[in-house]
N, C-alpha and C. Protein backbone atom coordinates (compact mmCIF):
# COMPACT_ATOMS: atom_id res chain seq x y z
N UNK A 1 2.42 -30.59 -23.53
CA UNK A 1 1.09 -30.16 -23.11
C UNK A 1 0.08 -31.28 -23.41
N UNK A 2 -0.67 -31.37 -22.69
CA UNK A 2 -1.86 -32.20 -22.90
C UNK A 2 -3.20 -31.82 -23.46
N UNK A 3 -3.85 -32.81 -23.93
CA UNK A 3 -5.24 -32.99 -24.69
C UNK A 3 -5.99 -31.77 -23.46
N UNK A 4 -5.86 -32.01 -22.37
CA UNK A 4 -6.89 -31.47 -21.28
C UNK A 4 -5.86 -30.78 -20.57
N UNK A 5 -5.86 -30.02 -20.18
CA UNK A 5 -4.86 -29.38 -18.78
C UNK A 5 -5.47 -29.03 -17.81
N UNK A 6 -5.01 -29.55 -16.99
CA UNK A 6 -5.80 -29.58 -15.60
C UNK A 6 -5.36 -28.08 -14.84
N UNK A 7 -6.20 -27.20 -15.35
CA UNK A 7 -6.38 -25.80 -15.08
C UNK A 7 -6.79 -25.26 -13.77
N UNK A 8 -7.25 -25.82 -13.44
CA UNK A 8 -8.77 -25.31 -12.49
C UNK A 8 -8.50 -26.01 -10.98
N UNK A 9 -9.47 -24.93 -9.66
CA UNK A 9 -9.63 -25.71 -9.05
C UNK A 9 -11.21 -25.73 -8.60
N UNK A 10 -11.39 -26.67 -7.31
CA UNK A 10 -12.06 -26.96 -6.93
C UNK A 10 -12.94 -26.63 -5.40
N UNK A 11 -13.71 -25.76 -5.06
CA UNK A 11 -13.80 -25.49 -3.97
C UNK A 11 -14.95 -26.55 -3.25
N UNK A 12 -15.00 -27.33 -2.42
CA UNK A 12 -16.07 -27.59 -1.87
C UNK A 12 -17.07 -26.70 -1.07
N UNK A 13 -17.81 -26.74 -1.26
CA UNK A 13 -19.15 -25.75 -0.61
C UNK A 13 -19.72 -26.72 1.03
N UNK A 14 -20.62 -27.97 0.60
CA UNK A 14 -20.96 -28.55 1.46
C UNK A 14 -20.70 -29.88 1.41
N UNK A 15 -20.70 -30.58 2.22
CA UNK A 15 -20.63 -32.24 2.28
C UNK A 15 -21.43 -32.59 3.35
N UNK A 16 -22.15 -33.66 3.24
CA UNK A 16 -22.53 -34.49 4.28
C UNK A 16 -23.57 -35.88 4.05
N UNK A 17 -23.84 -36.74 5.28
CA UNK A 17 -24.45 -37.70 5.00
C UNK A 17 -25.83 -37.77 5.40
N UNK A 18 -26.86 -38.08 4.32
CA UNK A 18 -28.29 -37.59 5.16
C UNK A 18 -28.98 -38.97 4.49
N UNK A 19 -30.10 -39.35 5.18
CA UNK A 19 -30.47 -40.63 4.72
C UNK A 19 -29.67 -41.25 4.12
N UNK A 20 -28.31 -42.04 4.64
CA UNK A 20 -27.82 -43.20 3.93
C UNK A 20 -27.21 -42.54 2.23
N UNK A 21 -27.29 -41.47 1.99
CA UNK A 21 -26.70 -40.96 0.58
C UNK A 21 -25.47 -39.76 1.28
N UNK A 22 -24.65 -39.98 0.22
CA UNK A 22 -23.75 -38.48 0.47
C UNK A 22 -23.94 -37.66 -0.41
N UNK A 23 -24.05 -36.23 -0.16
CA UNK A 23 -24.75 -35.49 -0.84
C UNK A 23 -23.73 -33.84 -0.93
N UNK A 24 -23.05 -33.37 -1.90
CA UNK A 24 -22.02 -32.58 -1.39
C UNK A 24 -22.06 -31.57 -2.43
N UNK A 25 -22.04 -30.14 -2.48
CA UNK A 25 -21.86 -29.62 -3.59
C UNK A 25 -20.82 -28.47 -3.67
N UNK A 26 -20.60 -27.76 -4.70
CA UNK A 26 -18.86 -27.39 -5.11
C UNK A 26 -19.34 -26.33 -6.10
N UNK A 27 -17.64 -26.08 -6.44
CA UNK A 27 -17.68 -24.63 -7.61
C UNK A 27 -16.38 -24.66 -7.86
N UNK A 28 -16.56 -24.00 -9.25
CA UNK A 28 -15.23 -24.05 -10.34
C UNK A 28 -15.00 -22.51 -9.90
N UNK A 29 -14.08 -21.89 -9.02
CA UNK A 29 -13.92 -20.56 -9.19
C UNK A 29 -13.46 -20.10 -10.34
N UNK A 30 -13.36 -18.45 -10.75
CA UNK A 30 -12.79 -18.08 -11.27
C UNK A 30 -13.04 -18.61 -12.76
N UNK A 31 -14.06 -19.33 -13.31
CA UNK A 31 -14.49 -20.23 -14.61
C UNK A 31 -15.84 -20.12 -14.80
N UNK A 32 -16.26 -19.47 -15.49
CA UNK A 32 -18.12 -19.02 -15.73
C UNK A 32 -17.82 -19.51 -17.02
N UNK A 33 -19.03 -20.78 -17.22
CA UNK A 33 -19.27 -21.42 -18.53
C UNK A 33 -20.24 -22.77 -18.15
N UNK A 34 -20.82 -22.90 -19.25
CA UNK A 34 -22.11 -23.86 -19.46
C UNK A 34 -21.18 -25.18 -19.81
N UNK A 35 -22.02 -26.25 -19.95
CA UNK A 35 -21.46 -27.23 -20.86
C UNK A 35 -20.57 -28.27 -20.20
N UNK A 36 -19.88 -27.60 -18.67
CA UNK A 36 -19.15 -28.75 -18.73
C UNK A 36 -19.89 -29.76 -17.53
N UNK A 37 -19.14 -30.79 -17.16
CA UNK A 37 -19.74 -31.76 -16.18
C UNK A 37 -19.26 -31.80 -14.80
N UNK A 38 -19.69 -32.21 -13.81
CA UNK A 38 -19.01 -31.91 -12.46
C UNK A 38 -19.36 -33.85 -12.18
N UNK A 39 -18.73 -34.44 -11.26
CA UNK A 39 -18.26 -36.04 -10.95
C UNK A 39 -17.77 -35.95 -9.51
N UNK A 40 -18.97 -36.80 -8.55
CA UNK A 40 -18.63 -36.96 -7.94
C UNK A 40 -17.74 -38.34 -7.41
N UNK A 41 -16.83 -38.50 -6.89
CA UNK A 41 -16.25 -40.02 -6.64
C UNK A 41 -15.80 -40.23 -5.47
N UNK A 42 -16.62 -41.41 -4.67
CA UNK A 42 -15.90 -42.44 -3.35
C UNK A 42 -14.95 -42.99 -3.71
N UNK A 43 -13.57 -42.83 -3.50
CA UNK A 43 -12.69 -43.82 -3.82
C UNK A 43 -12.85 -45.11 -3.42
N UNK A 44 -13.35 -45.04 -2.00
CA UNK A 44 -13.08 -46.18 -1.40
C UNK A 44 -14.36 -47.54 -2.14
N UNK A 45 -15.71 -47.14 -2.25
CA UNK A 45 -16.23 -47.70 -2.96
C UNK A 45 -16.49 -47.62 -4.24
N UNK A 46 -15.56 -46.45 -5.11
CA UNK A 46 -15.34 -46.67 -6.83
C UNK A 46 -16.95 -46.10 -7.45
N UNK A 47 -17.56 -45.58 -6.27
CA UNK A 47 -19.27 -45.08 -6.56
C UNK A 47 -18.71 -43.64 -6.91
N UNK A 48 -19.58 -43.48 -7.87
CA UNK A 48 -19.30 -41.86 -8.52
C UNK A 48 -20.63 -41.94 -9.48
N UNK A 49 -20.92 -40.13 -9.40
CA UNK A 49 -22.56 -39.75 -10.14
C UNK A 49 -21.42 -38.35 -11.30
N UNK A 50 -22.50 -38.56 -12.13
CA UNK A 50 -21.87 -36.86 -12.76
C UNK A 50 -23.27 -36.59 -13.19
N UNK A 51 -22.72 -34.82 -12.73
CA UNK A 51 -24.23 -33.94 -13.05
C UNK A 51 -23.45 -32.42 -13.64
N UNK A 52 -24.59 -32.34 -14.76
CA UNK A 52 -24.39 -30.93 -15.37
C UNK A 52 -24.17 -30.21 -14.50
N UNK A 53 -23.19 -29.20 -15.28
CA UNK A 53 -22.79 -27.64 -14.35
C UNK A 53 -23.83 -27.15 -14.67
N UNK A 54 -23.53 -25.49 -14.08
CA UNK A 54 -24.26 -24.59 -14.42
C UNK A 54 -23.38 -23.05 -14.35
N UNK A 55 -23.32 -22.55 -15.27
CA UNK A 55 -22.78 -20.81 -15.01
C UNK A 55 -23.31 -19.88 -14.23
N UNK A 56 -22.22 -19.08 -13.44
CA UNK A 56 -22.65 -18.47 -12.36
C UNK A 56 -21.68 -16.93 -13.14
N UNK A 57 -21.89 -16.12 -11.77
CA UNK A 57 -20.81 -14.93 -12.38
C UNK A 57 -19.48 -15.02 -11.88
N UNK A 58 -18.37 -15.04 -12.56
CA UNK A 58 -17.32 -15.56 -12.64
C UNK A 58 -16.86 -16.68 -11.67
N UNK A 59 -18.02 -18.11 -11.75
CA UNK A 59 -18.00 -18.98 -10.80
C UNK A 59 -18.71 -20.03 -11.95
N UNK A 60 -18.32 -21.21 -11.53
CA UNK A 60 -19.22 -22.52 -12.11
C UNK A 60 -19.56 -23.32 -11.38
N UNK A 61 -21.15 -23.52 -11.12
CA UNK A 61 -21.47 -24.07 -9.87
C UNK A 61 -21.93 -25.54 -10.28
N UNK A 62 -21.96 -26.75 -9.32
CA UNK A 62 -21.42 -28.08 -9.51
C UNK A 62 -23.24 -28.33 -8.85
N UNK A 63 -23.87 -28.10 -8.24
CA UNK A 63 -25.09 -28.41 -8.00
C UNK A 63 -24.79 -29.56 -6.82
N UNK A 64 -25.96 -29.57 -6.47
CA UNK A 64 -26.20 -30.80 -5.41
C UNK A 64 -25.61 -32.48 -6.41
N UNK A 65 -24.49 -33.27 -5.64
CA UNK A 65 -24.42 -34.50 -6.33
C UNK A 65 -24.61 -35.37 -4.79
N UNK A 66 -25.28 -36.59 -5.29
CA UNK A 66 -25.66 -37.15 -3.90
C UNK A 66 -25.48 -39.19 -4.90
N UNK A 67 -24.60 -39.56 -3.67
CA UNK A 67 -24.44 -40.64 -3.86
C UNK A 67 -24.72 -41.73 -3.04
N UNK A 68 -25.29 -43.00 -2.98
CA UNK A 68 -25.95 -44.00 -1.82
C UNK A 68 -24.51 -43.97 -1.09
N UNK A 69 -24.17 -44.44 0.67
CA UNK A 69 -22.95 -44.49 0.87
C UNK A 69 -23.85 -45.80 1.40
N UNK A 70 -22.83 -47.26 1.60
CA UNK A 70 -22.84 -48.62 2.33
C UNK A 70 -21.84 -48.30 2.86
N UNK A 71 -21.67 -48.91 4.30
CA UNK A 71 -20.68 -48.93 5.50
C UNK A 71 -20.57 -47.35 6.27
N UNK A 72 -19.69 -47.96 6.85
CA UNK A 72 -19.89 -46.66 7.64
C UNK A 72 -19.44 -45.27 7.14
N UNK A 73 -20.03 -44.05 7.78
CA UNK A 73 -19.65 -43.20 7.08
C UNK A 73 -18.40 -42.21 8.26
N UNK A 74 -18.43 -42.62 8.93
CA UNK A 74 -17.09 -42.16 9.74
C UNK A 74 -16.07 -42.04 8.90
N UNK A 75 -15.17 -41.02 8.59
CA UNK A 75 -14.09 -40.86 7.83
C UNK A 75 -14.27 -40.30 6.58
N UNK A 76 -15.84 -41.14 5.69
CA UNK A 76 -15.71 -41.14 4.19
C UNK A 76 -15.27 -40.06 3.58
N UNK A 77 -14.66 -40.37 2.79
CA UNK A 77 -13.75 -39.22 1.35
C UNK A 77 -14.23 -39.06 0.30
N UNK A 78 -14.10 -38.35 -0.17
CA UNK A 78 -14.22 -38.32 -1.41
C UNK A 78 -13.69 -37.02 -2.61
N UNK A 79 -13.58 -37.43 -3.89
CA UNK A 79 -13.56 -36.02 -4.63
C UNK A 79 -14.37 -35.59 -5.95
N UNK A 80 -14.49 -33.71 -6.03
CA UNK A 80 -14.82 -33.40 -6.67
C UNK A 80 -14.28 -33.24 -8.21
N UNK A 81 -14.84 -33.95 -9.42
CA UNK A 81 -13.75 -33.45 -10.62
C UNK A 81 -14.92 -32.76 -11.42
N UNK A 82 -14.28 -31.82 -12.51
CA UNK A 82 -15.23 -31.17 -13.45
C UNK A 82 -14.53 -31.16 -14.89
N UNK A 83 -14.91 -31.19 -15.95
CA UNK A 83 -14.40 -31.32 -16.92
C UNK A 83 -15.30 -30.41 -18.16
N UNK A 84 -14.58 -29.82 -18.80
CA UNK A 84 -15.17 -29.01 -19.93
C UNK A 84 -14.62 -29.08 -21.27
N UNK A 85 -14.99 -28.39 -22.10
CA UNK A 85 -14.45 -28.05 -23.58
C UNK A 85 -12.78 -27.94 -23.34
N UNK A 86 -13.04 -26.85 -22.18
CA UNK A 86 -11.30 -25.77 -22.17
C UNK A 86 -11.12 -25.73 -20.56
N UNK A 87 -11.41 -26.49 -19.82
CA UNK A 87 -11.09 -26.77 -18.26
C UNK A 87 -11.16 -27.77 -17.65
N UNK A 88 -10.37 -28.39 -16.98
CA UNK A 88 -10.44 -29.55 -16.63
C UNK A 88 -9.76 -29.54 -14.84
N UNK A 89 -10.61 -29.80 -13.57
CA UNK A 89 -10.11 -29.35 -12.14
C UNK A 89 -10.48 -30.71 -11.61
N UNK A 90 -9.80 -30.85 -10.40
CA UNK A 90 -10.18 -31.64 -9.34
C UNK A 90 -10.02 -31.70 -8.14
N UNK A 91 -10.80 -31.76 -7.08
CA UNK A 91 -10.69 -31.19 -6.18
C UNK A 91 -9.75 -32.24 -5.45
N UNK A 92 -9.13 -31.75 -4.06
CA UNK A 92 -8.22 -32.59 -3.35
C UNK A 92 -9.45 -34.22 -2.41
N UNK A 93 -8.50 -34.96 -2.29
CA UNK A 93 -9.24 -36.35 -1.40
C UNK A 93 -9.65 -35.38 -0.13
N UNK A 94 -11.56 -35.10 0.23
CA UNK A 94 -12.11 -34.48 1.25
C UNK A 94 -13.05 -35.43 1.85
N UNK A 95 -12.59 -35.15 3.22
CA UNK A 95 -13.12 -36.10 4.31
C UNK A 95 -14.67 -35.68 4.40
N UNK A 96 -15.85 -35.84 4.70
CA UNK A 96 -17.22 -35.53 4.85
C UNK A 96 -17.48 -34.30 6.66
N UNK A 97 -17.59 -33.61 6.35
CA UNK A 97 -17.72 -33.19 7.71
C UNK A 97 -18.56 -33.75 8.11
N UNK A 98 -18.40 -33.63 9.47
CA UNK A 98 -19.48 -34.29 10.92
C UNK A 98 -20.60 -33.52 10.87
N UNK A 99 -21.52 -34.68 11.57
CA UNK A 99 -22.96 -33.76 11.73
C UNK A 99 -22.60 -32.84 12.88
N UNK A 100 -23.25 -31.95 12.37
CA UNK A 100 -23.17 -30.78 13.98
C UNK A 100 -24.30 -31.28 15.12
């Protein structure tokens, strides 16, 4: 067993690109608790923000994380991770949906 066990998952809520930033936000289902951190990360450019959670009812919500994107944003990926005291999730590599 490990220090952390990667318990949890990750739902994405929204993604997209608005002025030149990507801006995407998420939730820890099934995990209501303060304290831990939510991380956003571009693989491709190694850019990542982390922002406090927040407790919801039996949900942990990840808030708006918004990161500058350079190059194009056709394709861009990225993922959600969150980390706590006693939970640790990450979401799968998610492509940005298209503007409608």
């Amino acid at each position: 067993m490990t220090d952390e066990p990667f318990n949890g998952q990750i739902l994405i809520v929204t993604s997209e690109v608005r002025d030149g930033r990507l801006e995407v936000t998420a939730m820890v289902p099934a995990v209501a608790e303060s304290g831990g951190t939510c991380t956003l990360t571009v693989p491709s450019s190694g850019a990542s923000v982390t922002t406090q959670a927040s407790e919801g009812k039996d949900v942990t919500y990840c808030g708006v994380m918004s990161i500058e994107v350079t190059g194009p944003t056709q394709d861009l990926a990225f993922t959600v991770s969150y980390a706590s005291a006693t939970t640790k999730a990450e979401s799968s590599l998610t492509t940005v949906e298209p503007a409608a």
